[in-house]
Protein backbone atom coordinates (compact mmCIF):
# COMPACT_ATOMS: atom_id res chain seq x y z
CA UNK A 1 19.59 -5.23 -31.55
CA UNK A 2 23.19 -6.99 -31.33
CA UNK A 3 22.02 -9.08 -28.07
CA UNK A 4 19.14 -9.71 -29.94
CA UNK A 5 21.24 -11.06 -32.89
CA UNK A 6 23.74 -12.75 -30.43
CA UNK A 7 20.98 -14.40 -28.30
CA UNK A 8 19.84 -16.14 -31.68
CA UNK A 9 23.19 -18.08 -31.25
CA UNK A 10 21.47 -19.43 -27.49
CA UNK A 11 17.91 -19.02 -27.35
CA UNK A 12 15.32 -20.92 -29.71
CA UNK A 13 13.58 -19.14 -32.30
CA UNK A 14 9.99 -19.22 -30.77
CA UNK A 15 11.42 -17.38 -27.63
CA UNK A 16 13.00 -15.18 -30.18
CA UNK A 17 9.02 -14.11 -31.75
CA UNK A 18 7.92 -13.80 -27.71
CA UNK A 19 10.53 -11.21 -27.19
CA UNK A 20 10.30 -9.10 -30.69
CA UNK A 21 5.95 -9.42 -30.06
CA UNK A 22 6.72 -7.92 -26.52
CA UNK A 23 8.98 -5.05 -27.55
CA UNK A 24 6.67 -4.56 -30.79
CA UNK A 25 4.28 -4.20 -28.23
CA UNK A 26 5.91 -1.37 -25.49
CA UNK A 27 7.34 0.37 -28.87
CA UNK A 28 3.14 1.05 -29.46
CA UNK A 29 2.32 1.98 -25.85
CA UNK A 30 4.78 4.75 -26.47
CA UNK A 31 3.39 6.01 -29.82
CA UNK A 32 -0.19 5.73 -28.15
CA UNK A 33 1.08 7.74 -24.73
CA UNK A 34 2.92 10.21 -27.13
CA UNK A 35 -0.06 10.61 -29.00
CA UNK A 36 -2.25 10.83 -25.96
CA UNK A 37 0.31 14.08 -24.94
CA UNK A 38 -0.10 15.76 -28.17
CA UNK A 39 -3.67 15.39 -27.33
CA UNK A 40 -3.26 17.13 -23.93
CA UNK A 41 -1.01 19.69 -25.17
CA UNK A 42 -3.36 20.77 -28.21
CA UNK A 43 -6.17 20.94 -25.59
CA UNK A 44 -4.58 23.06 -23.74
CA UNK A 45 -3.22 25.14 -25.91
CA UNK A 46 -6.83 26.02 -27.35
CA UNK A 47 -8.14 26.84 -24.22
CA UNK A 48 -5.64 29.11 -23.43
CA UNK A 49 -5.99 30.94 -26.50
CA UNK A 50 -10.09 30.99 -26.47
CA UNK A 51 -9.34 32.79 -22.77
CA UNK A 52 -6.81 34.51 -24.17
CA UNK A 53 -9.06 35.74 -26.78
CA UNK A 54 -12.04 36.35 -25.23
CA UNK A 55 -10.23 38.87 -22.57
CA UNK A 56 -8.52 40.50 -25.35
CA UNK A 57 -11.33 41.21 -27.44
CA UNK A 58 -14.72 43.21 -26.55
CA UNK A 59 -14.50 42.61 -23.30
CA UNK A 60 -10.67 43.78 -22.71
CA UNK A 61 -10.76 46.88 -19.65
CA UNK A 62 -13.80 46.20 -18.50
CA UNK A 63 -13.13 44.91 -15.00
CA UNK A 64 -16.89 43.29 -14.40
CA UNK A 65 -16.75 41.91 -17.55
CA UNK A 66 -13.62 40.15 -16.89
CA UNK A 67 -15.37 38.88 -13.45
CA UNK A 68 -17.99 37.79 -15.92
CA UNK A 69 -15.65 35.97 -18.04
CA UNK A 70 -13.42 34.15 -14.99
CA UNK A 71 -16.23 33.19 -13.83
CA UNK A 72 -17.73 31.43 -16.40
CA UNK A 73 -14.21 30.05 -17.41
CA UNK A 74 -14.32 28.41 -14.34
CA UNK A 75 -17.31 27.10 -14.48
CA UNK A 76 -16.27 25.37 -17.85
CA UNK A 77 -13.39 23.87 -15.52
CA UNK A 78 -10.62 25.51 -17.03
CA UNK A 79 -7.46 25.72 -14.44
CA UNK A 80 -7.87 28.29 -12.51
CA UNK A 81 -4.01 29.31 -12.96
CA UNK A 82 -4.87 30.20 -16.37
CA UNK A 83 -8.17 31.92 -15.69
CA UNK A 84 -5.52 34.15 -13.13
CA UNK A 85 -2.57 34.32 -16.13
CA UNK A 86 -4.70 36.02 -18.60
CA UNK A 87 -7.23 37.54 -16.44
CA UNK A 88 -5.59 39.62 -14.23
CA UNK A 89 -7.19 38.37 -11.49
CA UNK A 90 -5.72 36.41 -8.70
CA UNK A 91 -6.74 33.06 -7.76
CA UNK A 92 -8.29 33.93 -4.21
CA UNK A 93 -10.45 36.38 -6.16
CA UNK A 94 -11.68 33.99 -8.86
CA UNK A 95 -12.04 31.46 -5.69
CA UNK A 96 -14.76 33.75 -4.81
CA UNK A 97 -16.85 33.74 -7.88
């Protein structure tokens, strides 16, 4: 902010508005871009927890069932890391579904 200040001393005033539009500008590409991560982040997080969930609930020791489940998680495109994490299951396996 002090070059900003300092270049006042230099530069003309309408150069001045260019600049403070342009960083006005980048400073809400950030706040979109962190927003957009929240985004991600909450997505995530509820998928992991609705497979979390799901294998933890009626379905918990019942190896077909979890075959059931895996497969259908994948089939709703959910990473297939996090189908293995929670399912038991290695990735080949689910692979195979």
């Amino acid at each position: 902010m002090a070059t900003i200040i300092m270049v006042n001393k230099i530069v003309d005033k309408g150069l001045l508005k260019r600049i403070y539009q342009e960083v006005k500008h980048m400073l809400d590409i950030l706040e979109i871009a962190r927003e957009d991560g929240m985004e991600q982040g909450w997505q995530k997080g509820r998928l992991e927890g609705r497979l979390e969930g799901r294998l933890e609930g009626t379905f918990k020791g019942k190896a077909e069932s979890k075959f059931e489940m895996a497969r259908g998680f994948k089939q709703d495109g959910i990473d297939l890391a996090i189908i293995s994490k929670h399912s038991g299951l290695s990735i080949e396996k689910i692979k195979e579904l």
